[in-house]
Protein backbone atom coordinates (compact mmCIF):
# COMPACT_ATOMS: atom_id res chain seq x y z
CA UNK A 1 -15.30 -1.19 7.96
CA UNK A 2 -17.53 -0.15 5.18
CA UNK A 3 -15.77 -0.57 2.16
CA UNK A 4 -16.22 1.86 -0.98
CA UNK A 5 -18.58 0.89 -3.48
CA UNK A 6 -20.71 -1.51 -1.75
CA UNK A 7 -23.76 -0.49 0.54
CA UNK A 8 -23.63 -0.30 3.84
CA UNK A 9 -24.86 -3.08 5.92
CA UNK A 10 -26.89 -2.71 9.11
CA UNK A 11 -27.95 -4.80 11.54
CA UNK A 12 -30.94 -4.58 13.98
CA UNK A 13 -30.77 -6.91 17.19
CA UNK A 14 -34.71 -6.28 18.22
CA UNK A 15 -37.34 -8.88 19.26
CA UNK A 16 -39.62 -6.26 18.69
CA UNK A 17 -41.25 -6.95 15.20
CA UNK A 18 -42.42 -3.37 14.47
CA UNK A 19 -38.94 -1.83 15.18
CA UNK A 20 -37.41 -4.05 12.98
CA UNK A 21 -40.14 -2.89 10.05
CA UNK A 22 -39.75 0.47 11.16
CA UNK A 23 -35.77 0.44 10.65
CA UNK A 24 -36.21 -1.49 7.61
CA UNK A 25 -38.72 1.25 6.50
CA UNK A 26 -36.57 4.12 6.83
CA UNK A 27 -32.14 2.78 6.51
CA UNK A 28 -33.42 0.46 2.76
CA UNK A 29 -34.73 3.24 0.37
CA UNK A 30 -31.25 5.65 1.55
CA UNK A 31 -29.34 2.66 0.16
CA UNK A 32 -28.37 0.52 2.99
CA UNK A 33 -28.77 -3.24 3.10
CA UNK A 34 -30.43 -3.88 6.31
CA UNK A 35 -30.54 -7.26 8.26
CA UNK A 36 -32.57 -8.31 11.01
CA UNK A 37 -32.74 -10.76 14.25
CA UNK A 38 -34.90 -11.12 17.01
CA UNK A 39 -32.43 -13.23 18.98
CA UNK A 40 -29.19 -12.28 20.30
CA UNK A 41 -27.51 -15.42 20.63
CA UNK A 42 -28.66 -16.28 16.62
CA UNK A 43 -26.89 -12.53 15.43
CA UNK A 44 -23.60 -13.50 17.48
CA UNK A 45 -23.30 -16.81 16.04
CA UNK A 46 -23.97 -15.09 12.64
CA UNK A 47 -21.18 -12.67 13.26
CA UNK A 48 -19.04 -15.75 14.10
CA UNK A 49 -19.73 -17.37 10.74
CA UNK A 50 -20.04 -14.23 8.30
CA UNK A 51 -20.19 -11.10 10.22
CA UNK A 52 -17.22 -9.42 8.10
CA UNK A 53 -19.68 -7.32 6.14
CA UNK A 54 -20.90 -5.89 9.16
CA UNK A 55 -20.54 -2.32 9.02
CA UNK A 56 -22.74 -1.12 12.53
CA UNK A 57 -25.09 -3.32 14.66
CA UNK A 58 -28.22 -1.54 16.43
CA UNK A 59 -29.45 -3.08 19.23
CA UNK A 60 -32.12 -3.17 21.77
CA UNK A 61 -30.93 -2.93 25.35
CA UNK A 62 -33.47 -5.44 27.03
CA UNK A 63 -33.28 -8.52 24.89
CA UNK A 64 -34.77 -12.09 25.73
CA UNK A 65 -31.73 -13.91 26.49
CA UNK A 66 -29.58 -11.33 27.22
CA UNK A 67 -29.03 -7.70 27.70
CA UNK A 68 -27.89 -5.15 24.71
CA UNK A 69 -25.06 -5.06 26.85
CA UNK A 70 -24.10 -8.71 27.44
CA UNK A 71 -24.29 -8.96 23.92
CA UNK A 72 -22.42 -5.98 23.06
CA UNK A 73 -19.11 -7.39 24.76
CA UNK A 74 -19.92 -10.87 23.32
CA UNK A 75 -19.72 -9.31 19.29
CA UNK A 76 -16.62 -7.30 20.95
CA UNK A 77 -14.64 -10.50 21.46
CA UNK A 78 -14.70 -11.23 17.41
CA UNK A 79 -15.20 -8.22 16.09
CA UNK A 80 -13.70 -5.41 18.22
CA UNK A 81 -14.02 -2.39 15.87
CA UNK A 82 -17.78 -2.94 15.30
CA UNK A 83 -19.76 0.39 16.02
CA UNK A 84 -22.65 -0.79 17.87
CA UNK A 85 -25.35 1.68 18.74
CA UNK A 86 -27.74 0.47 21.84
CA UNK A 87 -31.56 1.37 21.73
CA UNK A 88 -33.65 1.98 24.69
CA UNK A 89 -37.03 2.98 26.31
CA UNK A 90 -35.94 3.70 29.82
CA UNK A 91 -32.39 5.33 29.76
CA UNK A 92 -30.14 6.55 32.52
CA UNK A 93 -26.90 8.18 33.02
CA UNK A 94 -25.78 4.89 34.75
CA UNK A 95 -26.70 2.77 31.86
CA UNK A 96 -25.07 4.85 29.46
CA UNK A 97 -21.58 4.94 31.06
CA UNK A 98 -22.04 0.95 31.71
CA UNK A 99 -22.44 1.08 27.53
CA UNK A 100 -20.15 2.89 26.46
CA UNK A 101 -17.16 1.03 28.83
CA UNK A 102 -18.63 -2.19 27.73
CA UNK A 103 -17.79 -1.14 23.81
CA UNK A 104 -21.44 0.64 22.82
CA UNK A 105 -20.55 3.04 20.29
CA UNK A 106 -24.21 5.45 20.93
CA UNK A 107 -27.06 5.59 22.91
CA UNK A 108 -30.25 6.12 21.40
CA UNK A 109 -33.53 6.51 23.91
CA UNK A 110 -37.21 5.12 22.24
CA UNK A 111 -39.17 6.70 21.09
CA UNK A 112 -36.79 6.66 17.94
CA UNK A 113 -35.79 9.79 16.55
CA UNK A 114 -34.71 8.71 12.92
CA UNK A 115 -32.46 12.07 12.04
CA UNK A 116 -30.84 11.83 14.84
CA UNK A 117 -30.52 7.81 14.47
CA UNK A 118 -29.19 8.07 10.68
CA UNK A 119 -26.21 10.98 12.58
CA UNK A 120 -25.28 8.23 15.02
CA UNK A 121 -24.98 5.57 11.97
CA UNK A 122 -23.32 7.90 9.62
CA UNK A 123 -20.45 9.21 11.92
CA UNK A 124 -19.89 5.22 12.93
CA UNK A 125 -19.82 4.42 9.51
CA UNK A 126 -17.09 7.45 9.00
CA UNK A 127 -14.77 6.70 12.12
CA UNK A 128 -14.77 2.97 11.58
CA UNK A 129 -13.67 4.19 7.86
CA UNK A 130 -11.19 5.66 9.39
CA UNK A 131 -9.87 3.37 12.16
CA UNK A 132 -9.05 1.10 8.40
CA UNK A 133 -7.15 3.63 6.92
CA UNK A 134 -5.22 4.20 9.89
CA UNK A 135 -4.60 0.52 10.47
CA UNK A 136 -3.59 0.61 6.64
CA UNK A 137 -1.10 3.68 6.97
CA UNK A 138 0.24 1.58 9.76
CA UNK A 139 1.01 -1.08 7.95
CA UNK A 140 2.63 1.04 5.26
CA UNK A 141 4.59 2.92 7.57
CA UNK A 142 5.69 -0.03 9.27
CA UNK A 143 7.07 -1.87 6.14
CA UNK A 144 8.98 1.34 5.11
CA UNK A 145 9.99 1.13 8.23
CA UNK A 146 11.89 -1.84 7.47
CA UNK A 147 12.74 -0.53 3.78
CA UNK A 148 12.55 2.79 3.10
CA UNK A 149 12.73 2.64 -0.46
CA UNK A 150 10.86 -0.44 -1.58
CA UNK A 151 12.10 -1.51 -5.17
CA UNK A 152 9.15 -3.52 -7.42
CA UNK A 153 10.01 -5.43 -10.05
CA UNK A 154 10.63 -8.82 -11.24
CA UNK A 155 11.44 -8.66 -14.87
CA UNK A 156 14.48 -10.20 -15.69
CA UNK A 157 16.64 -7.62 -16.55
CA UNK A 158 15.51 -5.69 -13.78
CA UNK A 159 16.18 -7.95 -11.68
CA UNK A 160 19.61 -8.39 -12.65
CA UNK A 161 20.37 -4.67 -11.98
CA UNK A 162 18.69 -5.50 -8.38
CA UNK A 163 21.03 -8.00 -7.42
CA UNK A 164 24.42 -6.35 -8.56
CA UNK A 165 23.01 -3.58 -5.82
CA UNK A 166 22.38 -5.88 -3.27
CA UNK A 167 25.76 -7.45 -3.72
CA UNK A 168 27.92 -4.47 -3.81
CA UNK A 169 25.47 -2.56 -1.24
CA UNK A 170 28.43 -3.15 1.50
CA UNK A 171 31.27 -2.77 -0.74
CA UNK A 172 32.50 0.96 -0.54
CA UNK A 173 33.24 1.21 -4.16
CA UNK A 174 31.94 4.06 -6.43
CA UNK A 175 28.77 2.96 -8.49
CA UNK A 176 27.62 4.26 -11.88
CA UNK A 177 24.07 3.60 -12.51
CA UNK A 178 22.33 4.21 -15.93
CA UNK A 179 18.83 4.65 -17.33
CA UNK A 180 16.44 6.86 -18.78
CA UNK A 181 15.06 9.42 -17.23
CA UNK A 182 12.03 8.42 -14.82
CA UNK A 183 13.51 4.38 -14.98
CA UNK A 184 14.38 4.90 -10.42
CA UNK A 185 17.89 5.59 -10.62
CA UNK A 186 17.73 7.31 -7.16
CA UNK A 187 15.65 4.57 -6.10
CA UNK A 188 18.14 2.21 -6.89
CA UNK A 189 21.08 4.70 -4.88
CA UNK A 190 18.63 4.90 -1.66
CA UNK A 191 18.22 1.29 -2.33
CA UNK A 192 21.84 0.81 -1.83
CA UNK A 193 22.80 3.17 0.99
CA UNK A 194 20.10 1.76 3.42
CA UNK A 195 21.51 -1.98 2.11
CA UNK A 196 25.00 -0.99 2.99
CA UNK A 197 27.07 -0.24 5.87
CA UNK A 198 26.77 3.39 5.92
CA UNK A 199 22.43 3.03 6.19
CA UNK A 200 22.66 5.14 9.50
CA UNK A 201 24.69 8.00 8.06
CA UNK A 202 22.69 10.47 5.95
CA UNK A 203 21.19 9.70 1.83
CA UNK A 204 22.45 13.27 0.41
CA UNK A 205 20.86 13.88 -3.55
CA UNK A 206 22.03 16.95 -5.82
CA UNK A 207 20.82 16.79 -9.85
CA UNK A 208 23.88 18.46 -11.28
CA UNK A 209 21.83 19.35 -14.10
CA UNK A 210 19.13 22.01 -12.02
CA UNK A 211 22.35 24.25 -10.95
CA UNK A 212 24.23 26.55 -12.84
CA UNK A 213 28.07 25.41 -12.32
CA UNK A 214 29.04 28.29 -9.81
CA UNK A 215 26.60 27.66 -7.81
CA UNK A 216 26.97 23.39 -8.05
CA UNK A 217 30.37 24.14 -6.69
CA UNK A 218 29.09 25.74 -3.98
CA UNK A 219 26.86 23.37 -3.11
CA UNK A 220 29.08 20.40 -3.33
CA UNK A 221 32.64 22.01 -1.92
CA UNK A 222 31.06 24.91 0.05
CA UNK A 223 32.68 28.08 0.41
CA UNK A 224 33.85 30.77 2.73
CA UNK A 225 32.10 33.80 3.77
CA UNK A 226 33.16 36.46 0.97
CA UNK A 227 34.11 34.19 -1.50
CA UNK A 228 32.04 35.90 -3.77
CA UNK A 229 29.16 38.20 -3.98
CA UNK A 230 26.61 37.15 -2.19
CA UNK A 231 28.66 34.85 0.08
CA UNK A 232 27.54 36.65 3.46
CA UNK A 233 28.23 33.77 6.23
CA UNK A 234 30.11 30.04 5.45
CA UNK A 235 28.58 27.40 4.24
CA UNK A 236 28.71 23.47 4.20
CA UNK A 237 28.66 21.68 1.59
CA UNK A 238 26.56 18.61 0.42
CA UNK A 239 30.57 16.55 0.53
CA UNK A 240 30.92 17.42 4.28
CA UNK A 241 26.71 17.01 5.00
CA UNK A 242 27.01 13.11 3.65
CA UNK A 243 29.70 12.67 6.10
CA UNK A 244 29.57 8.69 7.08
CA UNK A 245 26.72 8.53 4.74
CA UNK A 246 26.28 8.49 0.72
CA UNK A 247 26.41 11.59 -1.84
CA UNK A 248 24.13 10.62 -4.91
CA UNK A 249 25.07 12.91 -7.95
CA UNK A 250 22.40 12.67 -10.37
CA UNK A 251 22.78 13.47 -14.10
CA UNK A 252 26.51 13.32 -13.48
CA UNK A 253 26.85 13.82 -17.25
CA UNK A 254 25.95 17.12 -17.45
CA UNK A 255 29.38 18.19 -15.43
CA UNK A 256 30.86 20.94 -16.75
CA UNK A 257 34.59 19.84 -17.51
CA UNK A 258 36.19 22.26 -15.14
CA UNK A 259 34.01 20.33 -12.15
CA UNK A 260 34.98 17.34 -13.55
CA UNK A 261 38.41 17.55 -12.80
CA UNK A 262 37.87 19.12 -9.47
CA UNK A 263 35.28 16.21 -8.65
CA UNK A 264 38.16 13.62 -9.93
CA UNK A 265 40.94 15.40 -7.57
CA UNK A 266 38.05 14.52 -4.69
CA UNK A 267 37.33 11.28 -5.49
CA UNK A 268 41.05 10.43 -5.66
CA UNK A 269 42.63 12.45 -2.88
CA UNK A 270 39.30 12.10 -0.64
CA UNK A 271 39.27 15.78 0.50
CA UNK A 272 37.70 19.04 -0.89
CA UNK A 273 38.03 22.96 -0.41
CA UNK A 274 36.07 25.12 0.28
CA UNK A 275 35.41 28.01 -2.43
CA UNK A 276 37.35 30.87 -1.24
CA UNK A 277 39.80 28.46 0.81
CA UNK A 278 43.02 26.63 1.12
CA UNK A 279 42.17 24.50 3.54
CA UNK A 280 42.49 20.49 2.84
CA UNK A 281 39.06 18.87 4.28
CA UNK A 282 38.95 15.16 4.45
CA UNK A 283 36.15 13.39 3.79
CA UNK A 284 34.30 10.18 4.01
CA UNK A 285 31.37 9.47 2.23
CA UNK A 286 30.09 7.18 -0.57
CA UNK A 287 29.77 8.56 -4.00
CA UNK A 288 27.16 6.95 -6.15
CA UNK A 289 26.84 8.54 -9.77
CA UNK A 290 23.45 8.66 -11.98
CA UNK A 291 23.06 9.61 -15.75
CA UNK A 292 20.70 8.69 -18.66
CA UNK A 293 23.66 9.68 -21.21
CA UNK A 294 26.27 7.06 -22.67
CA UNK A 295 29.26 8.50 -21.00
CA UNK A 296 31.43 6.36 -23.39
CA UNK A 297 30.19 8.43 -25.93
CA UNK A 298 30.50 11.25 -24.07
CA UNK A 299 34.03 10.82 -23.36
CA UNK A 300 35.45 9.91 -27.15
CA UNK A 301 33.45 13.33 -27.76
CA UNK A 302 36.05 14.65 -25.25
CA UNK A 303 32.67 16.04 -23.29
CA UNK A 304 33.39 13.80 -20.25
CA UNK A 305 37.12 12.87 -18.55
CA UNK A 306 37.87 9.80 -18.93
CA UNK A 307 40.15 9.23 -15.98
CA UNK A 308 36.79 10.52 -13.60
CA UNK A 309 34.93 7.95 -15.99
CA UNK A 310 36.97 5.25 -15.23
CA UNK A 311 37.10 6.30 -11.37
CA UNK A 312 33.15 6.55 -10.99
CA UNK A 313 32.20 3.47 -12.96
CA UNK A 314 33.81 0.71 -10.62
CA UNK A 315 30.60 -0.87 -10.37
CA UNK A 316 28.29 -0.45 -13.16
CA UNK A 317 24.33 -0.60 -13.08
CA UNK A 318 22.09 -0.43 -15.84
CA UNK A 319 17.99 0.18 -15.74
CA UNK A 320 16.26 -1.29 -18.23
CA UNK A 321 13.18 1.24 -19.26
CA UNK A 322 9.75 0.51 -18.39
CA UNK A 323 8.59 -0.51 -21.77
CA UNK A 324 10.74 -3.36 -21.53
CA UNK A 325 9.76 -4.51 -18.38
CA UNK A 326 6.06 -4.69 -18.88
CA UNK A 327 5.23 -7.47 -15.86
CA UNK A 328 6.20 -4.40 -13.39
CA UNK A 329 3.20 -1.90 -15.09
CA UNK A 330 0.80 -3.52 -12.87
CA UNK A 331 2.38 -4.05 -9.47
CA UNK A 332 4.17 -0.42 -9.70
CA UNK A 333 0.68 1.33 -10.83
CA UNK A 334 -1.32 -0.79 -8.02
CA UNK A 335 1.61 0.48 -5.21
CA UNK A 336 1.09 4.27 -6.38
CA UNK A 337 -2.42 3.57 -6.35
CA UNK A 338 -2.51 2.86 -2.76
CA UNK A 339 0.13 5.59 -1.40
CA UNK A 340 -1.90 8.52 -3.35
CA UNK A 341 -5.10 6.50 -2.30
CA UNK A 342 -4.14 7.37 1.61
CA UNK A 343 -2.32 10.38 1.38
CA UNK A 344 -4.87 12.37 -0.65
CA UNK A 345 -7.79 10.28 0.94
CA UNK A 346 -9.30 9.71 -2.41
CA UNK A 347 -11.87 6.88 -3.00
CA UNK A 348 -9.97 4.88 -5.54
CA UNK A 349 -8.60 1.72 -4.55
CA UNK A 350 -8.18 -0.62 -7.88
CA UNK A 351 -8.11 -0.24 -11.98
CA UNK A 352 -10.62 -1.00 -14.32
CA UNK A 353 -10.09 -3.83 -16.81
CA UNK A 354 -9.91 -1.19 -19.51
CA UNK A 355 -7.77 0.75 -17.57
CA UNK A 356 -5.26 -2.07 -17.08
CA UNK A 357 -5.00 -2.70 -20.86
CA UNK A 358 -3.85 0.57 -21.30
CA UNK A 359 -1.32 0.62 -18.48
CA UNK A 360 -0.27 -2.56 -19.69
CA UNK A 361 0.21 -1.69 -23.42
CA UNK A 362 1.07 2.24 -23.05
CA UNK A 363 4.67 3.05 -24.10
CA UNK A 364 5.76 5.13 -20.76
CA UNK A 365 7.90 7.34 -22.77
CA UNK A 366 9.16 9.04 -19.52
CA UNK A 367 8.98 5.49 -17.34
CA UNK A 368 8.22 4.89 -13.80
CA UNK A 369 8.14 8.68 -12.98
CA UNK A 370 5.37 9.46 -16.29
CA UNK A 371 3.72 6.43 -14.91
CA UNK A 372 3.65 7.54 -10.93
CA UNK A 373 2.33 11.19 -12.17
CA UNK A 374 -0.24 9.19 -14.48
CA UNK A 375 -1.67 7.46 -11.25
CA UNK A 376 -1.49 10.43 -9.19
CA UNK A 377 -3.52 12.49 -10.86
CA UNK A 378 -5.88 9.94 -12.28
CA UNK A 379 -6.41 8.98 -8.20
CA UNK A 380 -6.59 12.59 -7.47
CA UNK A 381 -9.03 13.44 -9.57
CA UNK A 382 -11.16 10.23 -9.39
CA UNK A 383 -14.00 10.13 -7.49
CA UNK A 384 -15.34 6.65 -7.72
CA UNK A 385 -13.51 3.29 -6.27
CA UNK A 386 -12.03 2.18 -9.38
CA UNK A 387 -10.12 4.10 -11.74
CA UNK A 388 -12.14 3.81 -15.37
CA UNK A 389 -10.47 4.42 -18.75
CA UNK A 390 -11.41 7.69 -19.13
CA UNK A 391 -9.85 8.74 -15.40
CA UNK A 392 -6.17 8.03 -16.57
CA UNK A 393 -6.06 7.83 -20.87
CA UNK A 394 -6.19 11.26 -21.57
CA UNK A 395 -3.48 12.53 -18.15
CA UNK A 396 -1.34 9.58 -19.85
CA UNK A 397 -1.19 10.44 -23.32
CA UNK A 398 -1.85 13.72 -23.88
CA UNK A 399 1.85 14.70 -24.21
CA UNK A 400 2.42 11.80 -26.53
CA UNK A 401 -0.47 13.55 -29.22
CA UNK A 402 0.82 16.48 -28.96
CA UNK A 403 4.46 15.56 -30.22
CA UNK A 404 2.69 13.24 -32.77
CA UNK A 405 0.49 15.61 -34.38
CA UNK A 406 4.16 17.80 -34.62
CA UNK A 407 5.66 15.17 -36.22
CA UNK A 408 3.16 14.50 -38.46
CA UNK A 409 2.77 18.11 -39.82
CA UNK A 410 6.43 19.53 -39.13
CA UNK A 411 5.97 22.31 -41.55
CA UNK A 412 2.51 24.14 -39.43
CA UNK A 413 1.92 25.29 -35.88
CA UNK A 414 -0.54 22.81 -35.11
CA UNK A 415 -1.29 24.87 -32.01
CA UNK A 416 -2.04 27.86 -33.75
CA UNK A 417 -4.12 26.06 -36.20
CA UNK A 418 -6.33 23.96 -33.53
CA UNK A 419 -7.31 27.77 -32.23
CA UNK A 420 -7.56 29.45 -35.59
CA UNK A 421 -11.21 30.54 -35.25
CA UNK A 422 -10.42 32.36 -31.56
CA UNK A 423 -6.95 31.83 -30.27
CA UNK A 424 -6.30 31.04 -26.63
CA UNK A 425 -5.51 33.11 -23.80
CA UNK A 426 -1.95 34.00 -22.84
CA UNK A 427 -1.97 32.13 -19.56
CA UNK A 428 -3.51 29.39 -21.66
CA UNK A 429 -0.63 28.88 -23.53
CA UNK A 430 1.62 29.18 -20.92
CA UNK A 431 0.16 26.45 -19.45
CA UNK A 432 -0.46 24.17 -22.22
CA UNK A 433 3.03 24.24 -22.69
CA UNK A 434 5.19 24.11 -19.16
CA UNK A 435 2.44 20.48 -19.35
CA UNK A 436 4.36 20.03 -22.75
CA UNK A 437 7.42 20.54 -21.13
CA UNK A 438 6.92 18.56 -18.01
CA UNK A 439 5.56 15.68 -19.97
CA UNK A 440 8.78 15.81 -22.60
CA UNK A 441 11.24 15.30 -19.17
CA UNK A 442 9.10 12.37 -18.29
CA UNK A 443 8.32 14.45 -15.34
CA UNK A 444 11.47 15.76 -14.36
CA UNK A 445 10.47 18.97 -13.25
CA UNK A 446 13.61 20.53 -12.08
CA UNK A 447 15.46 19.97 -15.16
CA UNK A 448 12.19 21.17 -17.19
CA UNK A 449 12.25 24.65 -15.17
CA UNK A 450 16.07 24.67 -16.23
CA UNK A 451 15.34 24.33 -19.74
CA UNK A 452 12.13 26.83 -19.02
CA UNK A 453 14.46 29.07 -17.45
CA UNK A 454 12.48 29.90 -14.47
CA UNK A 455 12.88 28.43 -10.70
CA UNK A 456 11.09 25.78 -9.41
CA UNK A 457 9.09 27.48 -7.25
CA UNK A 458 7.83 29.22 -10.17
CA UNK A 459 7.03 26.08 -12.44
CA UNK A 460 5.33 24.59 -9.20
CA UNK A 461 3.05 27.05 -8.49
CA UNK A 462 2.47 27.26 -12.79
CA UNK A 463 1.65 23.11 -12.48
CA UNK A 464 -0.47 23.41 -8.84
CA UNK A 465 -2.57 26.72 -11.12
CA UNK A 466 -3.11 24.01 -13.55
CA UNK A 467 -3.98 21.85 -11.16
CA UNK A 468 -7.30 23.98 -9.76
CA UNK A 469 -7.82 26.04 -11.98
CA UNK A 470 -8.30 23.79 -15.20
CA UNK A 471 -9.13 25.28 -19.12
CA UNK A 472 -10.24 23.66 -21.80
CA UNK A 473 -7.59 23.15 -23.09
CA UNK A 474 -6.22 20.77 -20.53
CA UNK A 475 -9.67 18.84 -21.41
CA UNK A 476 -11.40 19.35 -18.63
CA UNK A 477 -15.01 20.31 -17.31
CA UNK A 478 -16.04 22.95 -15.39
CA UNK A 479 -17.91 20.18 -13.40
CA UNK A 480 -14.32 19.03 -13.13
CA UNK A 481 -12.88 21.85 -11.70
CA UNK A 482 -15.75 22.31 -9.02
CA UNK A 483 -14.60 18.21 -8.14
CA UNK A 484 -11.03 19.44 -7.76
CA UNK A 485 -12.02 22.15 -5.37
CA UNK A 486 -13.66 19.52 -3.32
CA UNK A 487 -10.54 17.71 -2.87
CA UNK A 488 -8.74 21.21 -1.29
């Protein structure tokens, strides 16, 4: 397989000295290194010993010591996803299917048609490119296989926090876990359902903070058909869906504290009711709680029980953030690298030694999440094998200027006065700020279209405008946006 950023390397099987010239001639001006033999046995032994940058093998189908097609299922037995393309003066429809079941990738008859020989090369060079991407999804797919949530790290701290998982992963006690926002918490909870004993039960998430409280009850309890306007048929809620499984209730902290004590009567008693019902409903599921506030705080500020403290924080786990865990930069950035990498099919495939400075010494206000959408875009809209500088500083800090040049001149409208000679368009500022926004919640973007006070749907379709349809003032080109077409 060809790999990105390196030429492509040819090789001509031919004891015929003028075809050799000839397909020197033509493949080494378009940029491909070329290398020839006139005997077969000589190019398989080759192959043996450092045929790896291989990338497709032409090959004449009369040779001295062997036929094209003796030696096509020789370079098969070492290297079985080698496009080889067989070259011939007298061709027949018998030959051809003998080829092609022996492993030939093309038939080409003499005299040699270059166009149509540089097709053949190309689309060889393109499906063998794809035969290793495939093999490499495979090999993704098959280790998530094994763990679906894969947690990187090995700072010490971090670590720590791993291990109290792992140990109480079978336990069926209630777990708190704390961080920042963006630092994995749900990571961490998916971590621990597929560790535990309930991994073939459902992994059910709510953010309590994205839903106003009537309908978060809803959600969670369910309700009855007419319970209230709008309630036209029953529903189920997220309690009874994580039956046998785990409930993960992120940003517990931002309960209201009338669902606070109806969450503490379920957590106690083990059964809910429906909205609109009597009826007692037991249930079984795990409960694992996530919040980036101090709920000690929060309770001797009488904003959070403390008896549904107490009850959700049996098991404590704490996240350090990213900035203090700087050995896991590298090895997170280089795993988002790879997953973007295949699912967008972008070029990129490593960073740039500038490029890994500043990953290394950035601050990652909003953690692992600013730090995922940093590499996502950056591979997105890079379109070169390694990620330079310039792809990922500006996505990176760009939020971090703006709220520095506001704290450095609190008393102006530093937006206003960047614009002052022709001010921006309305949908300009609109986006320029839901960015702002996004980038404040570390990426969080349903609790950023809750503070926005629009939907999601509506902030996602604002973020995938800004996305193709760049302005200036998201810095960049209109080369740029003509790239990100090209990606669609």
């Amino acid at each position: 397989m060809s790999v990105a950023g390196k030429k492509p390397h040819v090789v001509v099987v031919d004891d015929d000295l003028d075809i050799q010239d000839l397909i020197v001639a033509y493949f080494r001006p378009k940029g491909f290194e070329v290398t020839c033999f006139s005997d077969a046995e000589a190019a398989i032994k080759e192959c043996v010993n450092a045929g790896q940058s291989w990338d497709v093998v032409l090959t004449d189908l009369r040779l001295p010591k062997m036929s094209g097609i003796a030696f096509t299922v020789q370079i098969k037995k070492n290297r079985p996803n080698l496009p080889i393309i067989l070259i011939t003066a007298s061709a027949s429809a018998e030959t051809a299917v003998e080829a092609v079941e022996k492993g030939a990738y093309d038939f080409i008859v003499k005299p040699i048609h270059f166009p149509q020989l540089r097709i053949s090369v190309a689309r060889a060079l393109y499906l063998n490119s794809l035969k290793g991407d495939i093999s490499e999804l495979r090999e993704i797919v098959k280790t998530a296989s094994k763990s679906q949530n894969k947690v990187i790290g090995c700072n010490p701290g971090f670590l720590m926090a791993l291990d109290v998982a792992k140990r109480v992963a079978p336990s069926t006690a209630n777990i708190l876990i704390t961080g920042e926002s963006g630092t994995g918490k749900e990571v961490f909870a998916k971590f621990i359902h597929n560790e535990g004993k309930r991994h073939q039960g459902p992994f059910v998430a709510i953010n309590c903070s994205s839903i106003p409280e009537q309908l978060l009850e809803s959600e969670l309890f369910g309700h009855s058909k007419g319970a209230f306007t709008g309630a036209q048929e029953k529903r189920i809620g997220l309690f009874e869906v994580a039956q046998d499984g785990t409930l993960f209730l992120d940003e517990i902290g931002d309960l209201s504290l009338s669902l606070q004590a109806k969450l503490l009567r379920v957590v106690q008693e083990r059964t809910i009711k429906r909205v609109g019902e009597n009826k007692e409903i037991p249930i079984n599921c795990r409960i694992i709680s996530a919040t980036h506030k101090d709920l000690g705080v929060a309770v001797k500020n009488n904003q959070f029980r403390e008896d549904l403290f107490f009850r959700l924080n049996v098991i404590p786990i704490s996240i350090p953030p990213l900035r203090e865990r700087r050995e896991d930069i590298l090895p997170l950035a280089e795993s988002f690298l790879r997953r973007f990498a295949l699912e967008n099919g972008a070029q990129a495939r490593s960073f740039s030694k500038e490029a890994i400075k500043f990953l290394l010494e950035n601050h990652w206000q909003g953690n692992v999440r600013e730090l995922e959408n940093a590499v996502e875009r950056a591979v997105v809209l890079c379109d070169k094998y390694e990620i330079s500088l310039d792809d990922i500083k500006p996505l990176a800090i760009r939020a971090h200027s703006i709220t520095e040049s506001n704290q450095n001149m609190p008393g102006e409208n530093t937006f206003v006065l960047q614009y002052a000679d022709q001010l921006p368009s309305l949908n300009e500022v609109v986006h320029r700020y839901i960015e702002f926004a996004v980038e404040k919640n570390g990426g969080a973007r349903d609790k950023t279209a809750k503070e926005l006070g629009i939907d999601r749907k509506t902030l996602y379709k604002r973020l995938r405008q800004d996305m193709t349809e760049p302005t200036s003032l998201t810095g960049f080109s209109s080369k740029n946006a003509l790239d990100l077409h090209a990606f669609k």
